[in-house]
Protein backbone atom coordinates (compact mmCIF):
# COMPACT_ATOMS: atom_id res chain seq x y z
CA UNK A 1 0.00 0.00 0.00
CA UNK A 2 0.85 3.15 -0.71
CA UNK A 3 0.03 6.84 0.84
CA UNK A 4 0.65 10.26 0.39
CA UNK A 5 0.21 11.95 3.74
CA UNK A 6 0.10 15.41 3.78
CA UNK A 7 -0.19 17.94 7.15
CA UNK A 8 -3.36 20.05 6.77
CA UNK A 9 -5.05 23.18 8.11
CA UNK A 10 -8.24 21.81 6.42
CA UNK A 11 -9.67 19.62 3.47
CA UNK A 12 -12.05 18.79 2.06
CA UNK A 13 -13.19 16.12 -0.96
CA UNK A 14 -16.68 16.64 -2.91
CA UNK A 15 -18.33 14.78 -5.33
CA UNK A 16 -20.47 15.98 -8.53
CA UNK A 17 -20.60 19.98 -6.42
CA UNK A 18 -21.16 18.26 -2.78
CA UNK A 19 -18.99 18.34 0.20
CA UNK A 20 -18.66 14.65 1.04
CA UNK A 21 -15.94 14.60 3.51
CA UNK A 22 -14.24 17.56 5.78
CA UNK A 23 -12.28 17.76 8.40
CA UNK A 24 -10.84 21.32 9.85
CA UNK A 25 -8.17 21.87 12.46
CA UNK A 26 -4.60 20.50 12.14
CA UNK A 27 -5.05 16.78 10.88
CA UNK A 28 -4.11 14.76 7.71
CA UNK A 29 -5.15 14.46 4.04
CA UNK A 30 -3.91 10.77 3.09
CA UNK A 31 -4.33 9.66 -0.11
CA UNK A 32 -4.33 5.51 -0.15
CA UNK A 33 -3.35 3.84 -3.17
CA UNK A 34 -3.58 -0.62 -3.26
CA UNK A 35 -1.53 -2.84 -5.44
CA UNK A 36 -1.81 -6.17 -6.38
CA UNK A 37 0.05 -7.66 -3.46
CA UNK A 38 -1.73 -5.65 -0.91
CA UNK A 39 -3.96 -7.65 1.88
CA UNK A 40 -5.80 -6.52 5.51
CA UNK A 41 -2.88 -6.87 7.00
CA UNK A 42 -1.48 -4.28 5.25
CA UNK A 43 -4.18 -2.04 5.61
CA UNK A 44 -3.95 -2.60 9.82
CA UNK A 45 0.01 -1.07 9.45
CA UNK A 46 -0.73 1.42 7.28
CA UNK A 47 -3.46 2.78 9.38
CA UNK A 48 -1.19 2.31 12.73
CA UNK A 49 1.34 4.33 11.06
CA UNK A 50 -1.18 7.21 10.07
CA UNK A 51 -2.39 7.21 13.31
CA UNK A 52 1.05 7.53 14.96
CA UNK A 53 3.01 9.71 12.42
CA UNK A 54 4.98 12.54 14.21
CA UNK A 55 4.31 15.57 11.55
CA UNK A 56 2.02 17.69 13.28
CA UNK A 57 3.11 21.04 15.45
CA UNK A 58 5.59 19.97 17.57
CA UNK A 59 6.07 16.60 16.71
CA UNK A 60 2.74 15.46 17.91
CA UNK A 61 0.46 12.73 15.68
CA UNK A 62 -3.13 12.19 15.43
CA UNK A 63 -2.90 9.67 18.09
CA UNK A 64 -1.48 12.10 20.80
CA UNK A 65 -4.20 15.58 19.76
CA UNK A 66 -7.05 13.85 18.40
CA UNK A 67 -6.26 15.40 14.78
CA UNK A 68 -9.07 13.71 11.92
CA UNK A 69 -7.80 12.92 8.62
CA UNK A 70 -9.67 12.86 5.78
CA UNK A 71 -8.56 9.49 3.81
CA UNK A 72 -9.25 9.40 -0.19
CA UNK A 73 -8.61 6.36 -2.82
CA UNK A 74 -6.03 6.97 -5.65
CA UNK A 75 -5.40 4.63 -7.66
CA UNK A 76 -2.73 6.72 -9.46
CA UNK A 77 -0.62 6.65 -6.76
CA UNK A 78 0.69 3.24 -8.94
CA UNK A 79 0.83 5.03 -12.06
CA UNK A 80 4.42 4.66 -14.22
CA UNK A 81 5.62 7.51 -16.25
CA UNK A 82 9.21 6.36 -16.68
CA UNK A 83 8.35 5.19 -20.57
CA UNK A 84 6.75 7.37 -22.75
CA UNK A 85 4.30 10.36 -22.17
CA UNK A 86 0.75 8.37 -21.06
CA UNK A 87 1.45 6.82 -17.50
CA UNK A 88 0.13 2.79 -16.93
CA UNK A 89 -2.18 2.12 -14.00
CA UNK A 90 -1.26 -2.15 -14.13
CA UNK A 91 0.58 -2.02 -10.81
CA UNK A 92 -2.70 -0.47 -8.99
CA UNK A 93 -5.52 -3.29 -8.21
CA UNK A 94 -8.41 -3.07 -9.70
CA UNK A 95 -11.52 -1.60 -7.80
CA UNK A 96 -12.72 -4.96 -6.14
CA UNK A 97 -9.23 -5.67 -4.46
CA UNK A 98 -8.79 -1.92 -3.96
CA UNK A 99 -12.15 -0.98 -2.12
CA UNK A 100 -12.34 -3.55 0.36
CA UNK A 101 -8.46 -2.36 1.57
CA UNK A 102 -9.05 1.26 1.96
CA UNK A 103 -12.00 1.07 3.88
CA UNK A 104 -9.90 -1.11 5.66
CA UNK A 105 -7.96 1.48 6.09
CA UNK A 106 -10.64 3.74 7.93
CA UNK A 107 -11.87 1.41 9.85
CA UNK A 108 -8.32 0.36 11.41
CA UNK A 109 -8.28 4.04 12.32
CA UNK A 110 -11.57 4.18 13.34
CA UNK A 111 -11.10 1.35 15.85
CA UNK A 112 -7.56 3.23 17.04
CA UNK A 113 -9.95 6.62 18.15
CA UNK A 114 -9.44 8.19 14.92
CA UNK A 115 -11.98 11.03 13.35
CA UNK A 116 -11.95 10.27 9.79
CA UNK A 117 -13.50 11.17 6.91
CA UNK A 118 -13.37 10.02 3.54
CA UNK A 119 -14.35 10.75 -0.56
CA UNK A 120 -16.06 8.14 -2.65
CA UNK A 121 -14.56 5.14 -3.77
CA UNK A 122 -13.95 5.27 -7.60
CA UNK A 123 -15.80 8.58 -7.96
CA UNK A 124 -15.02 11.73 -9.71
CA UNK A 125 -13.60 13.59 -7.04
CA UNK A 126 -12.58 17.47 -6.53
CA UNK A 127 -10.15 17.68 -3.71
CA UNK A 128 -9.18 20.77 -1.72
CA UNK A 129 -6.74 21.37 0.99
CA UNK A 130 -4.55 23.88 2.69
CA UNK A 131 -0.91 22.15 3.17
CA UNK A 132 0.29 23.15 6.85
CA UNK A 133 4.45 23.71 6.67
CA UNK A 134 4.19 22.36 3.24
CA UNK A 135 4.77 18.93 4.20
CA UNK A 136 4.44 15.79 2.57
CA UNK A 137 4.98 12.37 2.55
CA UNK A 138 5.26 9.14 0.61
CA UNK A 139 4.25 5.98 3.07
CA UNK A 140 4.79 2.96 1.43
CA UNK A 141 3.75 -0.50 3.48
């Protein structure tokens, strides 16, 4: 599995106009992508190490300020652009291995305390955040 974390001020994801997840406050926008390879288990470390990541003021993580994050599928976190100009998706798993992982995902950090919010699986999504610091991070599990 694969995330890009990023520290937020806010964010937000909407779908076809509406506001479908939110979260305000310091917290996390986490982008989840799933491979081929990926299983549950995966999804349980991945969420532990959202949950406990260090990047917020003062080295604090969700875990220790109650922070939300707002957790959105991508599968083109997998993409390839090394050959040619038109990326391939074939190392992201398709949407019925995918799915069932990322809402793993939010339910692993559900079950840890977490606030989280999320977009819609495999929807056309608009996604809007303020980037605290900037900082960002690749996770991969």
């Amino acid at each position: 599995m694969r995330a890009v974390v990023q520290r937020v001020s806010q964010a937000s994801v909407s779908v076809e106009g509406r506001v479908v997840g939110q979260i305000d406050g310091p917290g996390l926008m986490v982008l989840v992508g799933v491979t081929h390879d990926d299983d549950e288990a995966k999804a349980r470390k991945l969420a532990a190490k959202l949950w406990g990541l260090r990047i917020l003021k003062d080295e604090k993580s969700c875990s220790d300020v109650n922070a939300p994050l707002l957790v959105v599928s991508q599968f083109t976190l997998y993409g390839d652009a090394r050959k040619g100009r038109r990326p391939t998706w074939t190392a992201a798993a398709p949407g019925p291995i995918a799915e069932p992982l990322v809402d793993a995902v939010v339910q692993e950090l559900r079950s840890l305390g977490a606030k989280v919010e999320t977009g819609v699986f495999g929807a056309d999504m608009a996604v809007s955040l303020v980037n605290d610091g900037p900082i960002t991070l690749v996770v991969d599990i």
